[in-house]
Protein backbone atom coordinates (compact mmCIF):
# COMPACT_ATOMS: atom_id res chain seq x y z
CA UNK A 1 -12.02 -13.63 -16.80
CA UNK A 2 -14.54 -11.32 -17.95
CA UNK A 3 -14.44 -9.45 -21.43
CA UNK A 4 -13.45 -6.15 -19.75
CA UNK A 5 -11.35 -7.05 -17.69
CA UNK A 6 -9.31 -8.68 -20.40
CA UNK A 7 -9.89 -5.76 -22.15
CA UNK A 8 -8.16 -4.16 -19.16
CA UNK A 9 -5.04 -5.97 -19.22
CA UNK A 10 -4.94 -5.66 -22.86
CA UNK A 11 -4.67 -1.95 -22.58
CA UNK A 12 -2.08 -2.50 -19.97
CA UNK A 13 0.10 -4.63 -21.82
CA UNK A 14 -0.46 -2.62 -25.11
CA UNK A 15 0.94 1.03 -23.11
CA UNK A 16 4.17 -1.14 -21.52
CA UNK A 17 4.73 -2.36 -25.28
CA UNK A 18 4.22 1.60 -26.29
CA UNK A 19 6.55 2.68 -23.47
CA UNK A 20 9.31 0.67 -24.11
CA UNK A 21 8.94 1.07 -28.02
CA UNK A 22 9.32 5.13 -27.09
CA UNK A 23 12.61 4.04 -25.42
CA UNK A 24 13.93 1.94 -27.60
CA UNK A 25 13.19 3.84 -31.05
CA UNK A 26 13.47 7.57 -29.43
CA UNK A 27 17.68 8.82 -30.57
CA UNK A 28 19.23 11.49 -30.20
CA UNK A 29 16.23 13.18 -28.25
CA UNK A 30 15.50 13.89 -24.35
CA UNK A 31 13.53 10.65 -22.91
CA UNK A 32 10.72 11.57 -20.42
CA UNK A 33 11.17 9.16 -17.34
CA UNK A 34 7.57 8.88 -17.51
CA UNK A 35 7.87 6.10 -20.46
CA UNK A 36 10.17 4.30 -17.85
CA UNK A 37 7.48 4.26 -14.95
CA UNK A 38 4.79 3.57 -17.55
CA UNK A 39 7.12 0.63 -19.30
CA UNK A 40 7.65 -0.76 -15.03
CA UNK A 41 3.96 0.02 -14.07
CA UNK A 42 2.89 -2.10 -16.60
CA UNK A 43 5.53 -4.80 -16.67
CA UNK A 44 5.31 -5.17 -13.05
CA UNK A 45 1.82 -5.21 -13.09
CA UNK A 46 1.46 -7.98 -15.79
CA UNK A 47 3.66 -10.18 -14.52
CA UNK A 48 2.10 -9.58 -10.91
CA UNK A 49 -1.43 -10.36 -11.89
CA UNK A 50 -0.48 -13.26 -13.99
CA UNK A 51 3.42 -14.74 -13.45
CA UNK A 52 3.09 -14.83 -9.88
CA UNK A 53 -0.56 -16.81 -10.27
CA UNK A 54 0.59 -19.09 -12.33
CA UNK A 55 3.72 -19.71 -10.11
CA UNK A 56 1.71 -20.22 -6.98
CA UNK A 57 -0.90 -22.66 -8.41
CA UNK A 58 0.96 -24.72 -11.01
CA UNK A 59 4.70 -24.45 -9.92
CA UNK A 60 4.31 -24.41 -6.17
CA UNK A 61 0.81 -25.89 -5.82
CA UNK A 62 0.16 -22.86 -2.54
CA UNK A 63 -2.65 -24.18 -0.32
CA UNK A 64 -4.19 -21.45 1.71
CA UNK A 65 -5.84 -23.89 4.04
CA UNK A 66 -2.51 -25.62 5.20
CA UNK A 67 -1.35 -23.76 8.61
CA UNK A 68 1.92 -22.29 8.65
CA UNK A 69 4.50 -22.46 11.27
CA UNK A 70 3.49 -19.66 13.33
CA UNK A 71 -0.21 -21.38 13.59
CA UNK A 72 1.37 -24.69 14.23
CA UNK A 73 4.50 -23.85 16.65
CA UNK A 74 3.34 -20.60 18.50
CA UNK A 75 5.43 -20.41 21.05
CA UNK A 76 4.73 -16.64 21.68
CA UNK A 77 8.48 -16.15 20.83
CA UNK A 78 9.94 -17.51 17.48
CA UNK A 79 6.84 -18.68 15.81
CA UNK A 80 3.92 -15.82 16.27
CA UNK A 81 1.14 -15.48 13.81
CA UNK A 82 1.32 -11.77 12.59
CA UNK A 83 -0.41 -9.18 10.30
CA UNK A 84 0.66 -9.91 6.31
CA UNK A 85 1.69 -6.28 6.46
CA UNK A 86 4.20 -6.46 8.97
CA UNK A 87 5.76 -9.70 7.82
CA UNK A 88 5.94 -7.85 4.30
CA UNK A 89 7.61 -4.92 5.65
CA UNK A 90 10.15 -7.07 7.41
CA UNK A 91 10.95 -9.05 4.26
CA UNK A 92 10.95 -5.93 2.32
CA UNK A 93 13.86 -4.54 4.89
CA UNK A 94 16.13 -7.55 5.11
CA UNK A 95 15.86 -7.71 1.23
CA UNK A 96 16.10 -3.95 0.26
CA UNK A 97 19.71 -3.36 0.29
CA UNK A 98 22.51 -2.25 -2.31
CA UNK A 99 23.53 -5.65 -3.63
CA UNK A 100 20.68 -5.30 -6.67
CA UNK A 101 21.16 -2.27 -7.31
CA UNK A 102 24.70 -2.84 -8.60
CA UNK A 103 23.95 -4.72 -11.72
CA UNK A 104 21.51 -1.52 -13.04
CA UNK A 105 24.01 0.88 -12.29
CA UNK A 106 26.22 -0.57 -14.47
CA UNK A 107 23.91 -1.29 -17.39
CA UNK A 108 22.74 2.53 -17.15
CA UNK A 109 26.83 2.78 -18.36
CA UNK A 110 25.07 1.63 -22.05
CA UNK A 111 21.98 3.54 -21.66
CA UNK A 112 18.76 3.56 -20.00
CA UNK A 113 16.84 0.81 -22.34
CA UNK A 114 19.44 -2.11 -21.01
CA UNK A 115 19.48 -0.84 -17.31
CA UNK A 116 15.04 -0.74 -17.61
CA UNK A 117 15.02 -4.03 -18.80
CA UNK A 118 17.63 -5.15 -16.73
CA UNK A 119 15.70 -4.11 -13.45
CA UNK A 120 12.12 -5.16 -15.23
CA UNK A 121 13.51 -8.62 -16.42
CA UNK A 122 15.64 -9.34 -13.05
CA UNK A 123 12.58 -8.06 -10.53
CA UNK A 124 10.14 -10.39 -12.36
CA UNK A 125 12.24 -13.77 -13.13
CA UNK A 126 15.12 -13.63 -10.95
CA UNK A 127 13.92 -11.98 -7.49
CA UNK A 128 10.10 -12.44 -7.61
CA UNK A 129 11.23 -16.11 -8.30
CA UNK A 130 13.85 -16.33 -6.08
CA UNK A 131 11.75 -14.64 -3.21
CA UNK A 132 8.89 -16.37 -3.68
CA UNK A 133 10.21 -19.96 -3.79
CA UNK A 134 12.68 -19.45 -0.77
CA UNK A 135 9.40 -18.25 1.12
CA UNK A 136 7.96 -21.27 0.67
CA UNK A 137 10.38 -23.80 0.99
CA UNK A 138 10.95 -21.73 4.51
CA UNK A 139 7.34 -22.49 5.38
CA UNK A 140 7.24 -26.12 3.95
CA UNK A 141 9.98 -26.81 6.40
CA UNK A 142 9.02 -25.62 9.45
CA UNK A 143 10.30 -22.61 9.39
CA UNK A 144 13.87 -23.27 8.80
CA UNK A 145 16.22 -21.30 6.87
């Protein structure tokens, strides 16, 4: 990785750390909610860039030249090679629906720091994780659920 671009993700990780210091620290006064975008922007980011690479190459070992079912088994039916956008849009509507939003809502009962890192923390090790491992089990066996 080049010097600015490290430089880069420095500066990223060095305004999340700012954000949710101005959270944490900040009593008794009115929070902006743009310290809680900045604190998930940058989180999110981070652990985008570099979590999810280091899941997909040392964890899962991804191979990009290995078919996947649709290649192998197109039946024109079940098994169709698509667009990446419109499998993500599907996955992102069976997945988007109230069950992970209950946990938040009842951390924001303590405050906004726990419910942030709540959602920050559970998107990035619990459903990135979870998501991105089911995905590829899924496509290691055929297809199967």
């Amino acid at each position: 990785m080049s010097v600015w671009k490290k430089l880069l993700w420095f500066g990223v990780a060095a305004l999340g750390t700012w954000s949710v210091a101005m959270l944490a620290l900040s009593r008794g006064e009115q929070i902006s909610a743009l310290w809680i975008v900045a604190a998930g922007f940058c989180a999110l980011s981070i652990s985008y860039r570099f979590y999810s690479n280091w899941l997909a190459t040392k964890v899962l070992v991804l191979n990009e030249a290995r078919a996947t079912p649709a290649v192998l088994q197109n039946d024109n039916k079940d098994y169709v090679p698509t667009n990446r956008w419109m499998v993500f849009g599907h996955h992102f509507a069976a997945i988007a629906g109230p069950g992970p939003l209950v946990g938040p809502v009842l951390a924001a009962q303590f405050g906004f720091l726990p419910g942030t890192l709540w959602i920050l923390i559970g998107a990035t090790l619990g459903g990135g994780v979870h998501d991105m491992i089911v995905l590829f089990a899924s496509i290691r066996r055929g297809g199967k659920t």
